[in-house]
Protein backbone atom coordinates (compact mmCIF):
# COMPACT_ATOMS: atom_id res chain seq x y z
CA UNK A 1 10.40 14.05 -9.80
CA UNK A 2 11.04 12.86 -6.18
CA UNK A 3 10.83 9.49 -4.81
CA UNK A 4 10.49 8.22 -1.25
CA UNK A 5 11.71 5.04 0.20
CA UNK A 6 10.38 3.54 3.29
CA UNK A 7 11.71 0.39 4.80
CA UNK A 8 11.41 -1.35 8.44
CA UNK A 9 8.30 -2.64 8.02
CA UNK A 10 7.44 -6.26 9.31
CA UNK A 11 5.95 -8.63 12.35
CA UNK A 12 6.30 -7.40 15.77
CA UNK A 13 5.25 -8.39 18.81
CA UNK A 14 2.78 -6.12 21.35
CA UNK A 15 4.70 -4.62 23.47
CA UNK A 16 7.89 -4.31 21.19
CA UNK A 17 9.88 -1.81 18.98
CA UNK A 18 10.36 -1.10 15.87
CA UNK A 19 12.05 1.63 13.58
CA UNK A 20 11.05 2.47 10.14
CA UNK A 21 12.88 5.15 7.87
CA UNK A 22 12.10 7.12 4.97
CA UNK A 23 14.64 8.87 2.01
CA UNK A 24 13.69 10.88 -0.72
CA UNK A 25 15.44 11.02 -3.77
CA UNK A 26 15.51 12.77 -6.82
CA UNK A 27 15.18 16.37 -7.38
CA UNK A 28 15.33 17.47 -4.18
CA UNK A 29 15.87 20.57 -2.21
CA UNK A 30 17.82 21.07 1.29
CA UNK A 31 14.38 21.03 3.60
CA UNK A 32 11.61 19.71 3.68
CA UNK A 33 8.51 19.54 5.57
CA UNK A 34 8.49 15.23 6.50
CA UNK A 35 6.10 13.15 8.59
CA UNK A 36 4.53 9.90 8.38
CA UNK A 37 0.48 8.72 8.26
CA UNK A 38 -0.94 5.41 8.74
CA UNK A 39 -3.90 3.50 7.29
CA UNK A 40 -5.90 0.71 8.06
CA UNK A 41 -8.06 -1.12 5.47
CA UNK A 42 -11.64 1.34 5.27
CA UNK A 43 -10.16 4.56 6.68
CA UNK A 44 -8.42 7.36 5.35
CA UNK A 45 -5.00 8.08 5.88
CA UNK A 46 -4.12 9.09 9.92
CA UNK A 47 -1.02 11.72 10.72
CA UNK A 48 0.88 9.83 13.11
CA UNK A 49 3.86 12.34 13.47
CA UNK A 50 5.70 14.84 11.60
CA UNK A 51 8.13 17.89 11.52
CA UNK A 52 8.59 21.08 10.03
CA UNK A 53 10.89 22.28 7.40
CA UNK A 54 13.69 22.75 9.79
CA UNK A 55 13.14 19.86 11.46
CA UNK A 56 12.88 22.45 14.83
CA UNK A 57 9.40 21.32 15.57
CA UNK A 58 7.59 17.95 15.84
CA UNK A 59 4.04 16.79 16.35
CA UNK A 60 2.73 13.50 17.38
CA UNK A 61 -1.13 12.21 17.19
CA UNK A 62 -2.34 11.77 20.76
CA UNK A 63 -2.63 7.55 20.21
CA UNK A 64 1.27 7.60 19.58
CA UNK A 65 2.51 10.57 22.13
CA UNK A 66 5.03 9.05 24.25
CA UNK A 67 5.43 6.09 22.24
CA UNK A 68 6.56 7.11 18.73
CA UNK A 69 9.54 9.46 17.86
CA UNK A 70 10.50 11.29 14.73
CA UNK A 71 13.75 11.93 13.85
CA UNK A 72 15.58 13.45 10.78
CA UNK A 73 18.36 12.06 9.88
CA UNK A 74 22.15 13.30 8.47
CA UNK A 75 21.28 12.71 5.43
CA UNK A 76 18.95 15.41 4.02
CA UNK A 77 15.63 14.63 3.05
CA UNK A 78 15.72 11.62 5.78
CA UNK A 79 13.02 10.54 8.71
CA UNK A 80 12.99 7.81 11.08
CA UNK A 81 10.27 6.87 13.18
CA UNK A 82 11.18 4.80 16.25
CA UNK A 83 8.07 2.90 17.74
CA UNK A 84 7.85 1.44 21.08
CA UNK A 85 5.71 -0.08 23.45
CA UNK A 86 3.53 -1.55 20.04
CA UNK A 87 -0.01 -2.31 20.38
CA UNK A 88 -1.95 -4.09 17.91
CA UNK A 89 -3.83 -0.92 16.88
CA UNK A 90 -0.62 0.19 15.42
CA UNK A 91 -1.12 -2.51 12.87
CA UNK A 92 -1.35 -0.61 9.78
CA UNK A 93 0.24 0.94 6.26
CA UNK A 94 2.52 3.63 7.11
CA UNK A 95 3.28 6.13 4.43
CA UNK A 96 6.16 8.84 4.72
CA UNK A 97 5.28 12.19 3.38
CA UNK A 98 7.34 15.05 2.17
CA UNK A 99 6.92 18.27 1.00
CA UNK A 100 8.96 21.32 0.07
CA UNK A 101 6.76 24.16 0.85
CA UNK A 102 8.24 26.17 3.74
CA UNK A 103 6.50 26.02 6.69
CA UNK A 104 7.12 27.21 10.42
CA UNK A 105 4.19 24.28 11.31
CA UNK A 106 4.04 21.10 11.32
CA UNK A 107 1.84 19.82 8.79
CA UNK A 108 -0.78 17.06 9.88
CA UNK A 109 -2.97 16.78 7.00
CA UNK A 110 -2.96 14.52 4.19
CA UNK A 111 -3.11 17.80 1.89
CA UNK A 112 -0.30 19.59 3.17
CA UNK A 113 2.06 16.91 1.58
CA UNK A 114 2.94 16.24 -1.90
CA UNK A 115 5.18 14.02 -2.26
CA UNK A 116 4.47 9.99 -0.95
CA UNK A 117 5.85 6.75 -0.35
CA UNK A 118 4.52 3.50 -1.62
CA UNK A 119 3.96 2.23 2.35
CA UNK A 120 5.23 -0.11 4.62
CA UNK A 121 3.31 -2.66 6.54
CA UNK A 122 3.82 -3.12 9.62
CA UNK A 123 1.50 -5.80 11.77
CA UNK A 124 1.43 -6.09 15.40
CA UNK A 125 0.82 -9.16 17.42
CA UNK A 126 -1.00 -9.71 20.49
């Protein structure tokens, strides 16, 4: 089984940063396909950004491009996503995804990831 961990959520200001990350543990492999989605009460889940299984490419929803980076980390099985420049429309659940299927894309759907965290709010204030 394989469990992910995010942390970083909390209260931040508009206009401010803020970094969340993501591990996975348990039986693992050495890639992995990671990216994180966000929700807002009454909609489905939204791919915010995410990279492939090598980590070599990266993809960002348009309403985060320029604002949002994804980075793996040392650690295997690690993502961080550093968020600047916060709007309150960034209020919302976000959920990092995993999965261990290779793939030379980046996967932006909800069904191209099996494994997910439990979510981390994080609220925006204008």
């Amino acid at each position: 089984q394989v469990q992910l961990a995010e942390s970083g959520g909390g209260l931040v200001q508009a206009g401010g940063s803020h970094r969340l990350s993501c591990a996975a543990s348990g039986r693992t492999f050495s890639t992995s396909a990671m990216g994180w989605f966000r929700q807002t009460p009454g909609k489905g889940r939204e791919f915010v950004a995410g990279s492939n299984t090598n980590g070599g490419r990266i993809s960002y929803a348009d309403s985060v491009k320029g604002r949002f980076t994804i980075s793996r980390g040392n650690v295997r099985n690690t993502v961080y996503l550093e968020m600047n420049s916060l709007k309150p429309v960034d209020t919302a659940v976000y959920y990092c995804a995993l999965d261990f299927r290779p793939t030379h894309e980046v996967p932006t759907t909800v069904e191209e990831y099996r494994y997910w965290g439990q979510g981390t709010r994080v609220t925006v204030s204008s």
